[in-house]
N, C-alpha and C. Protein backbone atom coordinates (compact mmCIF):
# COMPACT_ATOMS: atom_id res chain seq x y z
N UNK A 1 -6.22 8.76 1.65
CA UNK A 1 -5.77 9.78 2.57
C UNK A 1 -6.31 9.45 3.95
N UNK A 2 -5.39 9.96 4.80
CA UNK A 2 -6.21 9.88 6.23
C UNK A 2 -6.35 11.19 6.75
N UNK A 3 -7.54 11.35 8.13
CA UNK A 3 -8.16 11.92 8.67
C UNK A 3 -7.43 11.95 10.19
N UNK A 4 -6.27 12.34 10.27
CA UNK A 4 -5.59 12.56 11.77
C UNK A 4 -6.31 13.40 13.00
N UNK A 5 -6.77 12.41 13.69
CA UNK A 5 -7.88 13.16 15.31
C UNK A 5 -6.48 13.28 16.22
N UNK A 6 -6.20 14.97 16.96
CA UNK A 6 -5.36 14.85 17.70
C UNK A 6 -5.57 16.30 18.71
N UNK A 7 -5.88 16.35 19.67
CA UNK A 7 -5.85 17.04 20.67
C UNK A 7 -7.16 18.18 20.31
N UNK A 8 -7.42 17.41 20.10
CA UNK A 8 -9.32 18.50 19.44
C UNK A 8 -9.76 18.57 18.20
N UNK A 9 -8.20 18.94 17.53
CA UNK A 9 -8.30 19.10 16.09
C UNK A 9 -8.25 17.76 15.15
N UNK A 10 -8.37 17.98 13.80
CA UNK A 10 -8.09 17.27 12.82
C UNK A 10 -7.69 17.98 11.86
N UNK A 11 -7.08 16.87 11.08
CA UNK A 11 -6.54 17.47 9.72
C UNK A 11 -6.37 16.04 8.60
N UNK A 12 -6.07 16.59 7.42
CA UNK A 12 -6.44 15.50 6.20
C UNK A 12 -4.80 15.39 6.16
N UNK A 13 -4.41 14.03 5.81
CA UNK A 13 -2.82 14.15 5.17
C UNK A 13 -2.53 12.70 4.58
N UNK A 14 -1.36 12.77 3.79
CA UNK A 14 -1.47 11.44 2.99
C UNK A 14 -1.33 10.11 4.07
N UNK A 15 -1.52 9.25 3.46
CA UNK A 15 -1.32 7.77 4.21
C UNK A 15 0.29 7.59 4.68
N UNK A 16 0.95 7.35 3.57
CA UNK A 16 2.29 7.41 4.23
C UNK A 16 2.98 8.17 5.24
N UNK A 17 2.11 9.72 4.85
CA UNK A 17 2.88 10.81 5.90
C UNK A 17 1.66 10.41 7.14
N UNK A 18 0.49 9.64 7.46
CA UNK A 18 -0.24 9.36 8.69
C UNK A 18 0.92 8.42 9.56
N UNK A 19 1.49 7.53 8.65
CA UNK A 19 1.64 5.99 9.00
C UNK A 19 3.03 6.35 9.35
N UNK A 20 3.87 7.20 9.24
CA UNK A 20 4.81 7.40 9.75
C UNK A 20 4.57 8.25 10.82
N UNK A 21 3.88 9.38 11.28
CA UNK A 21 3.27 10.51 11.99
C UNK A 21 3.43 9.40 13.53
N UNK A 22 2.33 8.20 13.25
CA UNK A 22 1.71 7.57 14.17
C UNK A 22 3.24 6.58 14.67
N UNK A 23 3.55 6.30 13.57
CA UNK A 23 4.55 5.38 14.36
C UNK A 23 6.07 6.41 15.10
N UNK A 24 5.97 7.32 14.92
CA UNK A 24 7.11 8.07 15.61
C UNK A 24 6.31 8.49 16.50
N UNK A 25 5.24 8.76 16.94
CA UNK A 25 4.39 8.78 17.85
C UNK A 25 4.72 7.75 18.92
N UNK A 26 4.74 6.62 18.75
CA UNK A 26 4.74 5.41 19.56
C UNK A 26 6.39 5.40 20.13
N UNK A 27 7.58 5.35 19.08
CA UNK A 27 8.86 5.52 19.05
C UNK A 27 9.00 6.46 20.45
N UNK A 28 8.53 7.55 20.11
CA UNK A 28 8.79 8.78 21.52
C UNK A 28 8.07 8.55 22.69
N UNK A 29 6.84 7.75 22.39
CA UNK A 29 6.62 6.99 23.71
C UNK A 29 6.79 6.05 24.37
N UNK A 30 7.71 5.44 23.64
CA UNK A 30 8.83 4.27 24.30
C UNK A 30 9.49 4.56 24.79
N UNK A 31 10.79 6.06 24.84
CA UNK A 31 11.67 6.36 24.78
C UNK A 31 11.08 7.63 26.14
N UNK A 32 9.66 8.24 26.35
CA UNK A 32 9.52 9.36 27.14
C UNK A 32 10.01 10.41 26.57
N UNK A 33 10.27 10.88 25.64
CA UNK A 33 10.57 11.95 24.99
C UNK A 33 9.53 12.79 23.67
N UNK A 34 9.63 13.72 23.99
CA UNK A 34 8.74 14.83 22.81
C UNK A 34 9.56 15.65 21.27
N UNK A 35 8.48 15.55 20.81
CA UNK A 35 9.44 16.21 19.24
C UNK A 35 8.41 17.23 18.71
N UNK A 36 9.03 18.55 17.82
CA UNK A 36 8.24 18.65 17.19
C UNK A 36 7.92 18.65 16.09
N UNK A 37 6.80 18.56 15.49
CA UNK A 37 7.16 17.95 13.56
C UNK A 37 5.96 19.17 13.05
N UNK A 38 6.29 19.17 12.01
CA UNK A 38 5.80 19.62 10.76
C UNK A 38 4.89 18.98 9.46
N UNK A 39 3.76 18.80 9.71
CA UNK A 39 3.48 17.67 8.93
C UNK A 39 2.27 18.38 7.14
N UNK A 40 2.59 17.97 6.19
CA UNK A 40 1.25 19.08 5.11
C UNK A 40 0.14 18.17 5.32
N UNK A 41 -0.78 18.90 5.35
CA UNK A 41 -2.16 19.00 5.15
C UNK A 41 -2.89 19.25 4.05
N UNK A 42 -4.11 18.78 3.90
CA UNK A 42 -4.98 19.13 2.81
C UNK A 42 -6.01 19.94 3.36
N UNK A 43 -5.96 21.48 3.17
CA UNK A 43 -6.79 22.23 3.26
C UNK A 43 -8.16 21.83 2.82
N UNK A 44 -9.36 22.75 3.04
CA UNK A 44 -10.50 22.24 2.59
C UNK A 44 -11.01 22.80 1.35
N UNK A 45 -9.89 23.56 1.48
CA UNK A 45 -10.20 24.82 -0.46
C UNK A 45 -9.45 23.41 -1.07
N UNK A 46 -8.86 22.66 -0.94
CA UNK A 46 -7.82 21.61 -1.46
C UNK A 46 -6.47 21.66 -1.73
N UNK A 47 -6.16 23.02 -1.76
CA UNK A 47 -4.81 23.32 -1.35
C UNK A 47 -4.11 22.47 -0.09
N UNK A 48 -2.22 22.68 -0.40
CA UNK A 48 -1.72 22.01 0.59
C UNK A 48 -1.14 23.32 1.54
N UNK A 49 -1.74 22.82 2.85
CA UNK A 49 -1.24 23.64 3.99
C UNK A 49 -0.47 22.52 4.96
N UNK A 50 -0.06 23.13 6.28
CA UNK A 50 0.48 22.74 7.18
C UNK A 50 0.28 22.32 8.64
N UNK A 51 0.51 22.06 9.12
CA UNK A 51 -0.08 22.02 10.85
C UNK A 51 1.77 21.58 11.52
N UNK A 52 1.59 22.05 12.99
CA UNK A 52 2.86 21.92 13.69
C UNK A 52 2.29 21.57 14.65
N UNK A 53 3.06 20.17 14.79
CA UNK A 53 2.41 19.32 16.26
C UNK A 53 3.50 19.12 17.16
N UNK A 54 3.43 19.37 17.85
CA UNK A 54 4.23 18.68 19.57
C UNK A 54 3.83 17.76 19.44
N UNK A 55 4.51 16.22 19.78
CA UNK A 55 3.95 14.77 19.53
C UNK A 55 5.14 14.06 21.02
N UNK A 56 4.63 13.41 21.51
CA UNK A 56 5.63 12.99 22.37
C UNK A 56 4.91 11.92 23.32
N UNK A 57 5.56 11.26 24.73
CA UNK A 57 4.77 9.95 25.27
C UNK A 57 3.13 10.62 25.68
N UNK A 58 2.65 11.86 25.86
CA UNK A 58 1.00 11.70 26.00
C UNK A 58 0.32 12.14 24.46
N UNK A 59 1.20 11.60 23.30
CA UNK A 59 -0.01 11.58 22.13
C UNK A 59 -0.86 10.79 21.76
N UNK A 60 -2.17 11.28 21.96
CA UNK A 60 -3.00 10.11 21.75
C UNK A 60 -3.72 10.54 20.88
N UNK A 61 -3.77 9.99 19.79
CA UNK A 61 -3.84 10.20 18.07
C UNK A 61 -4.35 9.20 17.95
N UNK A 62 -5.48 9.05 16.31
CA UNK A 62 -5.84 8.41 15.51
C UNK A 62 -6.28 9.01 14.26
N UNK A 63 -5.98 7.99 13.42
CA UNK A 63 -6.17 8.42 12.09
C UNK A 63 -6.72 7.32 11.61
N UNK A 64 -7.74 7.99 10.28
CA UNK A 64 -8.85 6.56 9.46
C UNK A 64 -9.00 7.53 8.13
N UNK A 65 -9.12 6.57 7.45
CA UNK A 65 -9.21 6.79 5.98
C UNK A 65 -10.67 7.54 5.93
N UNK A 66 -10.12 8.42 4.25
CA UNK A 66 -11.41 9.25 4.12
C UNK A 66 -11.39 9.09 2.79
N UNK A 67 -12.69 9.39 1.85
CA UNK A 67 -11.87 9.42 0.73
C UNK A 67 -12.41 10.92 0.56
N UNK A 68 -11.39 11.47 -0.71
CA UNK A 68 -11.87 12.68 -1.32
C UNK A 68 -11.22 12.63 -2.67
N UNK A 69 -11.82 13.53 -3.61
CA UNK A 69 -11.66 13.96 -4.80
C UNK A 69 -10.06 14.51 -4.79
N UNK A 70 -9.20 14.68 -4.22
CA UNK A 70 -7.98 15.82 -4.14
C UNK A 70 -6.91 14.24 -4.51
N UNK A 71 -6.14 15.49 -4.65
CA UNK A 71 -4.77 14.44 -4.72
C UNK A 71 -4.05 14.11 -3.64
N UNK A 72 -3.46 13.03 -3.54
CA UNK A 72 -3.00 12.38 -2.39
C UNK A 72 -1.42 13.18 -2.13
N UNK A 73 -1.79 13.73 -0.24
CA UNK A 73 -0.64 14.71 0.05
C UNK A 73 0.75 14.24 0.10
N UNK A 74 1.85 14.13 -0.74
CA UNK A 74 2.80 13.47 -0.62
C UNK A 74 3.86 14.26 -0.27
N UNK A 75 4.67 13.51 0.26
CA UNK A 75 5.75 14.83 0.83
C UNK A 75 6.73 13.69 1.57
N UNK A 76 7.51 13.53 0.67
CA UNK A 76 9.15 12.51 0.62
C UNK A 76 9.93 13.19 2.12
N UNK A 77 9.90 14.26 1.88
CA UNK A 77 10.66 14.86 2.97
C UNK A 77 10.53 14.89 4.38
N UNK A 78 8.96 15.09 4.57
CA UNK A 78 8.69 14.56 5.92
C UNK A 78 8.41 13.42 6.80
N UNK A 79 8.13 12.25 5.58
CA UNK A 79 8.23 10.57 6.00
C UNK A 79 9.46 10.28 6.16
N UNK A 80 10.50 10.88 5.57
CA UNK A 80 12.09 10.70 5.45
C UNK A 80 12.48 11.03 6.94
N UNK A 81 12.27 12.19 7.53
CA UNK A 81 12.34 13.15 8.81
C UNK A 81 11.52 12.10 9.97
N UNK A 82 10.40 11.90 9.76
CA UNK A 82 9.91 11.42 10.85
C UNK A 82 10.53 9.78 11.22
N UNK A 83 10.87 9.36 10.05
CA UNK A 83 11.49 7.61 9.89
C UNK A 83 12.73 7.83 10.52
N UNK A 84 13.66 9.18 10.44
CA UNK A 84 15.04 9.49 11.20
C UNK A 84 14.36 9.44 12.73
N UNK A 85 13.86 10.42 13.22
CA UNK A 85 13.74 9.95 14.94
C UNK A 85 13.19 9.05 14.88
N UNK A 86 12.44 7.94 13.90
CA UNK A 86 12.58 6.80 14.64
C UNK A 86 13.64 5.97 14.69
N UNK A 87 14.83 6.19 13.60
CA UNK A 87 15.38 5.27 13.44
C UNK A 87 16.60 5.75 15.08
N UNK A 88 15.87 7.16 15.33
CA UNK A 88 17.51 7.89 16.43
C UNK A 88 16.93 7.07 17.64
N UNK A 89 15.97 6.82 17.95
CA UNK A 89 15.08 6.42 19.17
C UNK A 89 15.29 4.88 19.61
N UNK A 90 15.43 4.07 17.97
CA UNK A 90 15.84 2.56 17.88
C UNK A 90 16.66 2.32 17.34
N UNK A 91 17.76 2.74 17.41
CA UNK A 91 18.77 2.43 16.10
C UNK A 91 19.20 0.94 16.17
N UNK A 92 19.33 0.51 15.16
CA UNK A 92 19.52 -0.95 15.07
C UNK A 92 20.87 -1.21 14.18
N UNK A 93 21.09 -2.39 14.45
CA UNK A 93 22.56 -2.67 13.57
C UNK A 93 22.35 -3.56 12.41
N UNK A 94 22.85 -3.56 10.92
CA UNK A 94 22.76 -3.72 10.33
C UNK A 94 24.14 -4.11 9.74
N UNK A 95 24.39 -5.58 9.26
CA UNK A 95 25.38 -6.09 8.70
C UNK A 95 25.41 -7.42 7.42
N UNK A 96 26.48 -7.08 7.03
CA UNK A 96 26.38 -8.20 6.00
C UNK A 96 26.75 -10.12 6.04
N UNK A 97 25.95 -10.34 5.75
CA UNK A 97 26.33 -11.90 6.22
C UNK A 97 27.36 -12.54 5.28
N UNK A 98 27.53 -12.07 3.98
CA UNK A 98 27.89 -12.21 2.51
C UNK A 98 29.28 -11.31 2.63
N UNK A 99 30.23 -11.85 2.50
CA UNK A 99 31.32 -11.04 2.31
C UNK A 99 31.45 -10.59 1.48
N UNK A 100 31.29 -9.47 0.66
CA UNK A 100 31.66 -8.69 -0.69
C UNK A 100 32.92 -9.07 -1.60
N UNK A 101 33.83 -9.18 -0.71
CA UNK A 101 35.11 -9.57 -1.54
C UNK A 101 35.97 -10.60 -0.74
N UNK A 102 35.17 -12.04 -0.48
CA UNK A 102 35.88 -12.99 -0.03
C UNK A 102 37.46 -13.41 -0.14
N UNK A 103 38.24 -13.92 0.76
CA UNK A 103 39.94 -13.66 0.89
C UNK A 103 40.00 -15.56 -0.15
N UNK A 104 40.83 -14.73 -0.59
CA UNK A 104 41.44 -15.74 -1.22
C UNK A 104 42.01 -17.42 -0.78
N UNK A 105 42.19 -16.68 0.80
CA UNK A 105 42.82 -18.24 1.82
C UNK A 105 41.89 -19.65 1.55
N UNK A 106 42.69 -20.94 1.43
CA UNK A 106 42.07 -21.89 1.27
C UNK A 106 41.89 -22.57 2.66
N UNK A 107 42.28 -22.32 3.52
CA UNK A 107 42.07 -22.95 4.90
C UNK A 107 43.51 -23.74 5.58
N UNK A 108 44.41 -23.98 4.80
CA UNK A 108 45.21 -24.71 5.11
C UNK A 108 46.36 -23.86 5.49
N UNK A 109 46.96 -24.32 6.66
CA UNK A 109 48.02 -23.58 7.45
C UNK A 109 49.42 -24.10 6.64
């Protein structure tokens, strides 16, 4: 799990949901633009809670591993969410080199 330091506060949250957090972090500061996200937390009773961050080009965040006894905070939905503005921020093109259903033509006119 990591230990996210961000504007005074901290909070505990899984690795995947850090490692995406941080890199849409960077994404919106390429771009000069702000978002706001929703990210779960690991309370200190060990329950899962929440935090709501404004994240945008002045976030200056870090996160480092901790360990603890709890289970690791997973949450498909918000690595899914945060990987979309990055992918809206960089969208890239993606094609096939492999034709799926090559034409029958032998080359000859």
């Amino acid at each position: 799990m990591k230990k996210v330091i961000y504007a005074g506060s901290e909070f505990v949250t899984g690795d995947d949901i850090a490692a995406a957090l941080l890199a849409t972090c960077q994404a919106l500061a390429d771009v000069g633009e702000a978002e706001t996200v929703s990210i779960p937390t690991l309370n200190d009773d060990g329950s899962v809670g929440g935090v709501l961050l404004l994240i945008g080009p002045a976030s200056q965040m870090l996160a480092h591993h901790v360990t603890t006894d709890a289970d690791e905070v997973i949450d498909d939905a918000t690595v899914t969410r945060l990987n979309g503005i990055q992918r809206r921020l960089h969208p890239t093109a993606a094609f096939d080199v492999e034709p799926t259903n090559p034409s029958p033509w032998d080359g000859d006119l």
